[in-house]
C-alpha atoms as a PDB file:
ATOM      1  CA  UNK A   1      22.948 -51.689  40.762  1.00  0.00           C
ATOM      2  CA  UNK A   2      21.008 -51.518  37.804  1.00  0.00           C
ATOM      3  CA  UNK A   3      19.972 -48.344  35.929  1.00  0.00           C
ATOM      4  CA  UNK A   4      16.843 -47.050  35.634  1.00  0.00           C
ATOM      5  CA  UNK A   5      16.554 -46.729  31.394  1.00  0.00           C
ATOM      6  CA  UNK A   6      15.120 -43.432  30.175  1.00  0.00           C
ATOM      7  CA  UNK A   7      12.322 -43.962  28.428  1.00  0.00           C
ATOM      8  CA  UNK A   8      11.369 -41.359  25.980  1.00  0.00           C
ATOM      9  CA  UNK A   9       7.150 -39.951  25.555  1.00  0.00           C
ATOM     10  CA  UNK A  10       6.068 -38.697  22.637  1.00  0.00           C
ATOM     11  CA  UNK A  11       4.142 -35.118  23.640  1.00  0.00           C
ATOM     12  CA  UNK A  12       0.672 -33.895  21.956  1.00  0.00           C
ATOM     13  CA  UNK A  13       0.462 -30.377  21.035  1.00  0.00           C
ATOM     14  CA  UNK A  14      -2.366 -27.756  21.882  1.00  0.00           C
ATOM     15  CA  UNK A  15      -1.998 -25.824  18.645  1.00  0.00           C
ATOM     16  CA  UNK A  16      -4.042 -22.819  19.648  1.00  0.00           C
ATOM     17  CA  UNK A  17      -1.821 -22.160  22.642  1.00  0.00           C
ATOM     18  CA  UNK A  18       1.545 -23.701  21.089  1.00  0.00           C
ATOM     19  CA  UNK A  19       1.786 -25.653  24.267  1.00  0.00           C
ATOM     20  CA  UNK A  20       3.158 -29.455  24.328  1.00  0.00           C
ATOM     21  CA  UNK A  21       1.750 -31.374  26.929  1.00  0.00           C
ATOM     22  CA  UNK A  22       1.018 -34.758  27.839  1.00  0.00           C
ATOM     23  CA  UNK A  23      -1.285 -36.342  30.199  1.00  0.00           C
ATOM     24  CA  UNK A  24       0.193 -37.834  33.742  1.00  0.00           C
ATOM     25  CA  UNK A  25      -1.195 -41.214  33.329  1.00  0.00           C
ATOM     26  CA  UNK A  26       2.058 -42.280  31.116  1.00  0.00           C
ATOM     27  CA  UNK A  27       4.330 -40.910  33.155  1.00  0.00           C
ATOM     28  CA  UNK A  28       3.295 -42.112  36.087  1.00  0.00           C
ATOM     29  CA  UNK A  29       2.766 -45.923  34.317  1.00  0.00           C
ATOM     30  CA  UNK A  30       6.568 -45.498  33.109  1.00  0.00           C
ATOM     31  CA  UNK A  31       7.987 -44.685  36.411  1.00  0.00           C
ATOM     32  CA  UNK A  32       5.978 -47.119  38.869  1.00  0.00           C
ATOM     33  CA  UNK A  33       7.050 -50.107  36.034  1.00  0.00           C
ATOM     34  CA  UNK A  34      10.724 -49.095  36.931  1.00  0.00           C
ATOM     35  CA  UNK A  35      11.664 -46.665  34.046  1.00  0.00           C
ATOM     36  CA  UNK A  36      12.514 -42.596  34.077  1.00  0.00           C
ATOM     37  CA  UNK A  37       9.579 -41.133  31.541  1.00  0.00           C
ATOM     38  CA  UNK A  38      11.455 -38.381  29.390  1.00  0.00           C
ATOM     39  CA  UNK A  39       8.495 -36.166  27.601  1.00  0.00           C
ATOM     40  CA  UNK A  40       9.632 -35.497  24.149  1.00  0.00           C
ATOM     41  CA  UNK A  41       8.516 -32.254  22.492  1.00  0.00           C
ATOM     42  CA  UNK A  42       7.259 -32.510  19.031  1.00  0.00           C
ATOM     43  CA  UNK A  43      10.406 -31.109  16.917  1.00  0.00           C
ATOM     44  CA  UNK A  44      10.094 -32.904  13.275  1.00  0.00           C
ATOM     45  CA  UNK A  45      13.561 -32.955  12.206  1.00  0.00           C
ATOM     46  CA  UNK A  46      15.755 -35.837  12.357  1.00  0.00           C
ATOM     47  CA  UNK A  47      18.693 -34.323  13.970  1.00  0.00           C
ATOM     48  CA  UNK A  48      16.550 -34.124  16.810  1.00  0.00           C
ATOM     49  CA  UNK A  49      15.041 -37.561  16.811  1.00  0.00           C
ATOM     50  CA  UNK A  50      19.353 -38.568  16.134  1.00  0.00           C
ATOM     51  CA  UNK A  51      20.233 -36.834  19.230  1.00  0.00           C
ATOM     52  CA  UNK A  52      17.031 -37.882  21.624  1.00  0.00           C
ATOM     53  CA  UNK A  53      17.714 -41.547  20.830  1.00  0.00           C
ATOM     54  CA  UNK A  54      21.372 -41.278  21.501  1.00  0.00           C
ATOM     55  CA  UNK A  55      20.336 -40.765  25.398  1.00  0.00           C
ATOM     56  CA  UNK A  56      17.135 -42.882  25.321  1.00  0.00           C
ATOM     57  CA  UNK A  57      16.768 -46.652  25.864  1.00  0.00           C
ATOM     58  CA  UNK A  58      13.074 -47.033  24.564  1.00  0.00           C
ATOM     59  CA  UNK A  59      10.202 -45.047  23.006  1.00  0.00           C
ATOM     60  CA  UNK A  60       6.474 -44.441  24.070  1.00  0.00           C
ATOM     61  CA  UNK A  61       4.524 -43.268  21.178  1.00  0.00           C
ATOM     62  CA  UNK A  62       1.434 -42.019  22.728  1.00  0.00           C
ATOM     63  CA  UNK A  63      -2.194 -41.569  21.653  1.00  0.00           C
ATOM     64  CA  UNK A  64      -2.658 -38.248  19.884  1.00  0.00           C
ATOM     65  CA  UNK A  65      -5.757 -35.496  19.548  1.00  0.00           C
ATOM     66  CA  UNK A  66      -5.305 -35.869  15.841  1.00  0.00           C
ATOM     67  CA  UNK A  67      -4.829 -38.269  13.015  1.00  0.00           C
ATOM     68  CA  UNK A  68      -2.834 -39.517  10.876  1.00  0.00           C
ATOM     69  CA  UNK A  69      -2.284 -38.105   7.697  1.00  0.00           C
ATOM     70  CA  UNK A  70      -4.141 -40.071   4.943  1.00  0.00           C
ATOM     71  CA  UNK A  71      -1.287 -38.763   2.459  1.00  0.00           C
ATOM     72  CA  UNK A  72       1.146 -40.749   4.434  1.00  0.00           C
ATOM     73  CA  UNK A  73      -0.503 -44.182   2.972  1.00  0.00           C
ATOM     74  CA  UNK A  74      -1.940 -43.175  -0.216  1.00  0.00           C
ATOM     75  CA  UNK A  75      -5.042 -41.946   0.161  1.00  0.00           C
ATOM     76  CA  UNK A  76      -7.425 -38.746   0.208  1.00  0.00           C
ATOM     77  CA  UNK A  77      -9.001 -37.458   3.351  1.00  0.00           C
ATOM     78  CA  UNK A  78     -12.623 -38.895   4.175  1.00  0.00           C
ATOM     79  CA  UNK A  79     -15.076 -36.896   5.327  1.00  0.00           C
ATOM     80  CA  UNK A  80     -14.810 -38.169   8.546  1.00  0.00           C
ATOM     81  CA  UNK A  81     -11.084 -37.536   9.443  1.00  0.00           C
ATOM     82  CA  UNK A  82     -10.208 -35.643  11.613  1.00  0.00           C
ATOM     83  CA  UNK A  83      -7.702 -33.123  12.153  1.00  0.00           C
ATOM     84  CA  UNK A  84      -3.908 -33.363  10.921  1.00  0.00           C
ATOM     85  CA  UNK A  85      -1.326 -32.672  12.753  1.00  0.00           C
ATOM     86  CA  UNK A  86       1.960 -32.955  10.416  1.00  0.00           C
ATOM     87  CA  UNK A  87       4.217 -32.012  13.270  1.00  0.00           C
ATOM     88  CA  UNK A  88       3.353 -34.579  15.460  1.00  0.00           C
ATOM     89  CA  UNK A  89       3.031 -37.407  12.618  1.00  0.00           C
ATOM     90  CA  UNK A  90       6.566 -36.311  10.973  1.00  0.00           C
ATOM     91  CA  UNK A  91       8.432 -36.390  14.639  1.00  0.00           C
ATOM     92  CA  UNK A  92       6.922 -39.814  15.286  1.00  0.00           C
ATOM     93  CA  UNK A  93       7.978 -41.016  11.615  1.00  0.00           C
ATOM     94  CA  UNK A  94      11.688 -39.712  12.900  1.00  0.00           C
ATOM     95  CA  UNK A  95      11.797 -41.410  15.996  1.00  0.00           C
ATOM     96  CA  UNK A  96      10.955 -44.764  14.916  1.00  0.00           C
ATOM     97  CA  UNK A  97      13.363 -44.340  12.192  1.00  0.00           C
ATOM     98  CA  UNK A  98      16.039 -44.191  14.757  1.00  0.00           C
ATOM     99  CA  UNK A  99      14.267 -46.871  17.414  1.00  0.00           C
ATOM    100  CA  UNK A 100      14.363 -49.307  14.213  1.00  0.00           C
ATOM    101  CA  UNK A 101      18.179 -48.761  13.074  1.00  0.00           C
ATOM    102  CA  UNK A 102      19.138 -49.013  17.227  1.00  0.00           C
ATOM    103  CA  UNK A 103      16.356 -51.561  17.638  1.00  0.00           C
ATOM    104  CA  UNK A 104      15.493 -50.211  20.850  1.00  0.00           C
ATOM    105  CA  UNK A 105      12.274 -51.542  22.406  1.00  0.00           C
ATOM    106  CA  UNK A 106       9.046 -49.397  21.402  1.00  0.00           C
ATOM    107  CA  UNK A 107       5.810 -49.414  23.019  1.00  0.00           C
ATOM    108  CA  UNK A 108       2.960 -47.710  20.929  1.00  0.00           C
ATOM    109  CA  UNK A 109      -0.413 -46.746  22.353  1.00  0.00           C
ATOM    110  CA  UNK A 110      -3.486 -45.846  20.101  1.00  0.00           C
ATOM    111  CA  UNK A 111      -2.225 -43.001  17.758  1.00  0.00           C
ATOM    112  CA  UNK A 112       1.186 -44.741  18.255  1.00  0.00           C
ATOM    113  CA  UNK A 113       0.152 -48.335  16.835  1.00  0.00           C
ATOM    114  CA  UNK A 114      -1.917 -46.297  13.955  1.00  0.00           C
ATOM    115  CA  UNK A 115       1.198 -44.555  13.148  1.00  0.00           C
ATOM    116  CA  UNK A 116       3.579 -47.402  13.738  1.00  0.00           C
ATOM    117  CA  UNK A 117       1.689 -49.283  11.126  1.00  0.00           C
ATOM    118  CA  UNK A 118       1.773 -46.629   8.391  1.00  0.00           C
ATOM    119  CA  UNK A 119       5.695 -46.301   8.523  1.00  0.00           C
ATOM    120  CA  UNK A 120       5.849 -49.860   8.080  1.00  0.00           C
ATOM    121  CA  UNK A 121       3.711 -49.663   4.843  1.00  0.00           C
ATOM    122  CA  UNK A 122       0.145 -50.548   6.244  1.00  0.00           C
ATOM    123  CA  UNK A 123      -2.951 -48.312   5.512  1.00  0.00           C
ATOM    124  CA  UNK A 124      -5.551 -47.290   7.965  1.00  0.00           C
ATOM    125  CA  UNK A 125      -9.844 -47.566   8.425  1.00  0.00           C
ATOM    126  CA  UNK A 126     -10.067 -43.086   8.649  1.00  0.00           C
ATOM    127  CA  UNK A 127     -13.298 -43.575   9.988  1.00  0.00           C
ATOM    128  CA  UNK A 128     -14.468 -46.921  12.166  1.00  0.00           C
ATOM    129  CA  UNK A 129     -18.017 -45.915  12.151  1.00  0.00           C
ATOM    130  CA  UNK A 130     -18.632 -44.911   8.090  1.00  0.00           C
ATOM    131  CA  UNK A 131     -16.295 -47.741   6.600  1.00  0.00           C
ATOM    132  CA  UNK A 132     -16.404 -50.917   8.897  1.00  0.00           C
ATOM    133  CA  UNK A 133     -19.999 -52.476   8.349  1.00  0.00           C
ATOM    134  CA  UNK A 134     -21.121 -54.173  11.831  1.00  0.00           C
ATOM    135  CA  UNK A 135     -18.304 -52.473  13.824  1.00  0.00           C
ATOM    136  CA  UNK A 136     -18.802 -52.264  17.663  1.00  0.00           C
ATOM    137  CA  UNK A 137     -18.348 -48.870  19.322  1.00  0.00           C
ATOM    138  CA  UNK A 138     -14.815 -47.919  19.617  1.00  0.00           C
ATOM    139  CA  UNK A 139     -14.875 -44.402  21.397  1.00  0.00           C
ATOM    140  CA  UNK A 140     -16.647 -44.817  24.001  1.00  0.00           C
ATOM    141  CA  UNK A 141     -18.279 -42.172  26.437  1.00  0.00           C
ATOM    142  CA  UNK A 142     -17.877 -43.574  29.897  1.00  0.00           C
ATOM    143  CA  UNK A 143     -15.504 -43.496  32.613  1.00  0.00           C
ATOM    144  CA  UNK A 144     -11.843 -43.441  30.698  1.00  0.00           C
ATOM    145  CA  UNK A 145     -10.805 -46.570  32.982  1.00  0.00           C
ATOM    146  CA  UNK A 146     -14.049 -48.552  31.737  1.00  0.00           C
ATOM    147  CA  UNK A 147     -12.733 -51.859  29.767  1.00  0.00           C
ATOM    148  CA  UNK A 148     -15.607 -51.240  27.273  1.00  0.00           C
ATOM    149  CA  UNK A 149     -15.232 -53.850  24.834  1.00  0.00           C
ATOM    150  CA  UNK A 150     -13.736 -57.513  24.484  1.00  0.00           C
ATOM    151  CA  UNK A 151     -10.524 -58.259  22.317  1.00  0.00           C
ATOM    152  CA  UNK A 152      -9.195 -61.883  21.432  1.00  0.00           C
ATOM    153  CA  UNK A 153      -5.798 -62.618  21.887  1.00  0.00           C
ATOM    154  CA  UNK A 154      -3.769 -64.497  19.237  1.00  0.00           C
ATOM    155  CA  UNK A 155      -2.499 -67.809  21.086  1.00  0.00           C
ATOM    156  CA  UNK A 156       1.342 -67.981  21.655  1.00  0.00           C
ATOM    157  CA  UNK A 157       2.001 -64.037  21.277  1.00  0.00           C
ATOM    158  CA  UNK A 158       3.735 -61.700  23.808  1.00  0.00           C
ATOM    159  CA  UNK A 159       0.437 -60.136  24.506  1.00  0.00           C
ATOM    160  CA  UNK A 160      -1.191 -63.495  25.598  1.00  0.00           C
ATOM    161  CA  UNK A 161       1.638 -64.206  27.795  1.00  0.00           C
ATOM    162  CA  UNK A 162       0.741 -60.539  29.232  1.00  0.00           C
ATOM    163  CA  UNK A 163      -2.723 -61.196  29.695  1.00  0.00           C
ATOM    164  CA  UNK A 164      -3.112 -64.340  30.647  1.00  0.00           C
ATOM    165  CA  UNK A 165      -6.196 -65.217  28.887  1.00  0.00           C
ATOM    166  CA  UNK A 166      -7.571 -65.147  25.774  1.00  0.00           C
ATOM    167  CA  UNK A 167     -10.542 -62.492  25.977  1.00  0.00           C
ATOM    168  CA  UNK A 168     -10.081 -59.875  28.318  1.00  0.00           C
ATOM    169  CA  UNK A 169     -11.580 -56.011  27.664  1.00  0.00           C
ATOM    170  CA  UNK A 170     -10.110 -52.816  27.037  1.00  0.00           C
ATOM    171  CA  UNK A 171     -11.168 -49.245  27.406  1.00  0.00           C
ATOM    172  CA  UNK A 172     -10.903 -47.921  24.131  1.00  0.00           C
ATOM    173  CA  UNK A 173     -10.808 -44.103  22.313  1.00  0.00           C
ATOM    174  CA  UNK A 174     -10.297 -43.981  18.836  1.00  0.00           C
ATOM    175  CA  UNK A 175     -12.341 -43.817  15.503  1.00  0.00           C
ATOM    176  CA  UNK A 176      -9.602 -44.703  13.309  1.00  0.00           C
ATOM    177  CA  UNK A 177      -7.939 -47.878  13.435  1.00  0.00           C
ATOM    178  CA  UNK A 178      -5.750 -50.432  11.494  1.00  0.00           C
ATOM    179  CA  UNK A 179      -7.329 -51.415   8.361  1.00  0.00           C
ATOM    180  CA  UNK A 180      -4.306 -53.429   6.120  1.00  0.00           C
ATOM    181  CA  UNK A 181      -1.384 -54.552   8.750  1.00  0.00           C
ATOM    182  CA  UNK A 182       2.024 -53.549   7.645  1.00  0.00           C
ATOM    183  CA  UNK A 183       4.201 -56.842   6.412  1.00  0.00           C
ATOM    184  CA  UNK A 184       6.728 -56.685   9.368  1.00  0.00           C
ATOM    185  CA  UNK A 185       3.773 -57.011  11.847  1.00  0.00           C
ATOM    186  CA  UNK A 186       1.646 -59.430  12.853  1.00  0.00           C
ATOM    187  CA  UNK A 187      -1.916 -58.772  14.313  1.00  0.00           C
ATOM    188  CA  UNK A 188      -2.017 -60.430  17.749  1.00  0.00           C
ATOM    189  CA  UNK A 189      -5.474 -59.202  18.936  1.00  0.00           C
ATOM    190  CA  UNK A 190      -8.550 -57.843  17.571  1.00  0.00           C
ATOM    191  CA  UNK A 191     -11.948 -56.874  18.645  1.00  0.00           C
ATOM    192  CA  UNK A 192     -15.424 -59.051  18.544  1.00  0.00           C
ATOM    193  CA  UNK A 193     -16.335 -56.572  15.060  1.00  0.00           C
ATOM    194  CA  UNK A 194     -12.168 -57.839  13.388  1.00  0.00           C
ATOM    195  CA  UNK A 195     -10.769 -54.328  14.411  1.00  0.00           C
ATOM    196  CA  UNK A 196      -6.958 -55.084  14.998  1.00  0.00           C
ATOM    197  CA  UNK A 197      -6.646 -54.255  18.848  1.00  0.00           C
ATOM    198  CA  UNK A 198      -2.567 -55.540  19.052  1.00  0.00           C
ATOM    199  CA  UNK A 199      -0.050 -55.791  16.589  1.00  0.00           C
ATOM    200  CA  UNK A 200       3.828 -57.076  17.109  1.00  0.00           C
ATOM    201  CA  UNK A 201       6.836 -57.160  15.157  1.00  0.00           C
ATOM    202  CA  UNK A 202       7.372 -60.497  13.220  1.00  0.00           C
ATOM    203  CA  UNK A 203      11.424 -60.237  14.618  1.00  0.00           C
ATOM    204  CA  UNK A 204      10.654 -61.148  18.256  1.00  0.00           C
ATOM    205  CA  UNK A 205      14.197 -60.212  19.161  1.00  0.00           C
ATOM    206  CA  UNK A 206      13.330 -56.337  18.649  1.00  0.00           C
ATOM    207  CA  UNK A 207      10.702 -55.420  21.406  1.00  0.00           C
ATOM    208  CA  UNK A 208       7.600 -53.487  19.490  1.00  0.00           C
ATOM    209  CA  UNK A 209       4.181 -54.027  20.787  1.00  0.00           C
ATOM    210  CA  UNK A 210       1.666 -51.955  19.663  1.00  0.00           C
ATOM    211  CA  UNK A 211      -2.343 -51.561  21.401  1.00  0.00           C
ATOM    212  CA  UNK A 212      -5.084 -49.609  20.005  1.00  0.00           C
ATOM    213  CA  UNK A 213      -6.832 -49.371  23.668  1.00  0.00           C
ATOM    214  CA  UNK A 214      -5.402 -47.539  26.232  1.00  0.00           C
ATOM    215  CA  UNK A 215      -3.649 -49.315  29.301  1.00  0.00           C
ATOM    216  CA  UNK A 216      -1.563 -45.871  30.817  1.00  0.00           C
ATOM    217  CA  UNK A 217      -5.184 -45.328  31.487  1.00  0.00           C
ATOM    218  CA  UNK A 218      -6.131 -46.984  35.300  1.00  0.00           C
ATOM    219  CA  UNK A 219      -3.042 -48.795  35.665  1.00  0.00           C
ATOM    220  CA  UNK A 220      -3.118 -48.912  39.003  1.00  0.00           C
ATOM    221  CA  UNK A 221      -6.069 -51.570  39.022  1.00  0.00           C
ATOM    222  CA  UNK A 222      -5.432 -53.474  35.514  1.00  0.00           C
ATOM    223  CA  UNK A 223      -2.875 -56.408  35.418  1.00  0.00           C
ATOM    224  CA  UNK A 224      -2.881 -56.614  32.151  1.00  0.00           C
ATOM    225  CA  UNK A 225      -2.155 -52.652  32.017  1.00  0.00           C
ATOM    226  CA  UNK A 226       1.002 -52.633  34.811  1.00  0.00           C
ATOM    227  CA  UNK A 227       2.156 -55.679  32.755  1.00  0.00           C
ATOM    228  CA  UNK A 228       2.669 -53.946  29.722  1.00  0.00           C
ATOM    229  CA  UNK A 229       4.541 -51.440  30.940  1.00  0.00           C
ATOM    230  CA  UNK A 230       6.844 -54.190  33.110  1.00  0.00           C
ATOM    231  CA  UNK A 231       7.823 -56.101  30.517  1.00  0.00           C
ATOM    232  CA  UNK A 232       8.300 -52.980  28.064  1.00  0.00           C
ATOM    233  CA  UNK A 233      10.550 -51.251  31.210  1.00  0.00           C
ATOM    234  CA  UNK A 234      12.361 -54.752  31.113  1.00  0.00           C
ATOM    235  CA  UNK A 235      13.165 -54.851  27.772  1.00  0.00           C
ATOM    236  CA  UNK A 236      14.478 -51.263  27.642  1.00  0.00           C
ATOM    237  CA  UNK A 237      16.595 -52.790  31.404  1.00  0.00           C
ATOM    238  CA  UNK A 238      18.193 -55.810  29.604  1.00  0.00           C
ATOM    239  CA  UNK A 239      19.455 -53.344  26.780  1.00  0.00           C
ATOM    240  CA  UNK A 240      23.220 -53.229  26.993  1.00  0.00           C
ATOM    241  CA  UNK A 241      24.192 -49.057  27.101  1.00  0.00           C
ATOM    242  CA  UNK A 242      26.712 -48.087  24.071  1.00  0.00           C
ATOM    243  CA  UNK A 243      29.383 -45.689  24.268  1.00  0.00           C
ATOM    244  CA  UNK A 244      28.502 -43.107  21.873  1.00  0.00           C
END
């Protein structure tokens, strides 16, 4: 019988009450798609990040309630930003440092692709709305399960073979958002405005996807969404385990 892999979640952080926490909705995505979700409290040190990935077959990065740290790619903060978390962006940076030497499969949601693309050398838009003339709204204020806007799907991509068409819509919460792609990715979807919605790593044997919507979020009726999260279990499945 096969074993269920662990797959580890990156946690926010409520600063005021020094509380990590994470929403259900990844958790529960994680575990109906066949994996064991492991939260992963924000400890920015990499004999932590060492140790985690030592047990773990795969990483989540999830979405975040901050932003990425301008400094990170070179610039100054816009007006616009929002706020920094350093402890969250520096345990992130860790943890794909060890998913990348292991080349364990990585799954990175929102935040997650934004950060993603920074520690492969990409920059970021810090603000959607100020900075990208014609954009489209990007955080939007209904339901969190409402597929909002439309993204097109790069033919002959992972994510296509996901989706199963070219143009289907996503829910979508952010106000930051890839601006130049990182080398070692390749943008597989972006939205109607040229926001990159999906990127994926240009080695196709090393599992990375990265969205900039949301799909932990109303799972339970998206194909697309429980898709995502099969394949990404699947990949972390077909991993052979390592004696340590």
């Amino acid at each position: 019988m096969t074993k269920k892999p662990l797959i580890g979640i990156s946690c926010r952080m409520n600063v005021g009450r020094d509380r990590f926490y994470l929403r259900k909705h990844y958790s529960e995505a994680v575990f109906h798609a066949g994996g064991i979700p492991v939260l992963l409290p924000l400890i920015p040190e990499k004999g932590f990040a060492r140790d985690l990935m030592r047990g773990l077959d795969a990483v989540v990065l999830s979405g975040s309630n901050s932003d990425v740290d301008p400094h990170l790619y070179g610039e100054e903060p816009h007006p616009k930003i929002g706020s920094i978390m350093t402890r969250r962006d520096q345990t992130d940076l860790y943890l794909m440092a060890e998913v990348f030497q292991s080349h364990k499969p990585l799954l990175a949601i929102c935040f997650g692709v934004q950060i993603l693309n920074v520690f492969l050398g990409g920059t970021l838009w810090q603000d959607i709305d100020s900075q990208v003339k014609g954009a489209i709204k990007h955080s939007q204020s209904s339901l969190e399960d409402y597929r909002s806007h439309t993204i097109k799907i790069k033919m002959k991509s992972l994510l296509h073979d996901l989706a199963r068409e070219k143009e289907p819509r996503v829910n979508s919460y952010h106000h930051q958002a890839i601006q130049k792609v990182a080398s070692s990715l390749i943008p597989v979807a972006r939205a109607t405005d040229g926001i990159v919605e999906g990127v994926e790593l240009r080695n196709a044997k090393h599992f990375v996807l990265g969205v900039q919507w949301h799909p932990e979020i109303g799972w339970e009726q998206d194909e697309l969404s429980q898709r995502i999260f099969s394949r990404f279990v699947e990949a972390s499945t077909d991993r052979p385990r390592k004696k340590e």
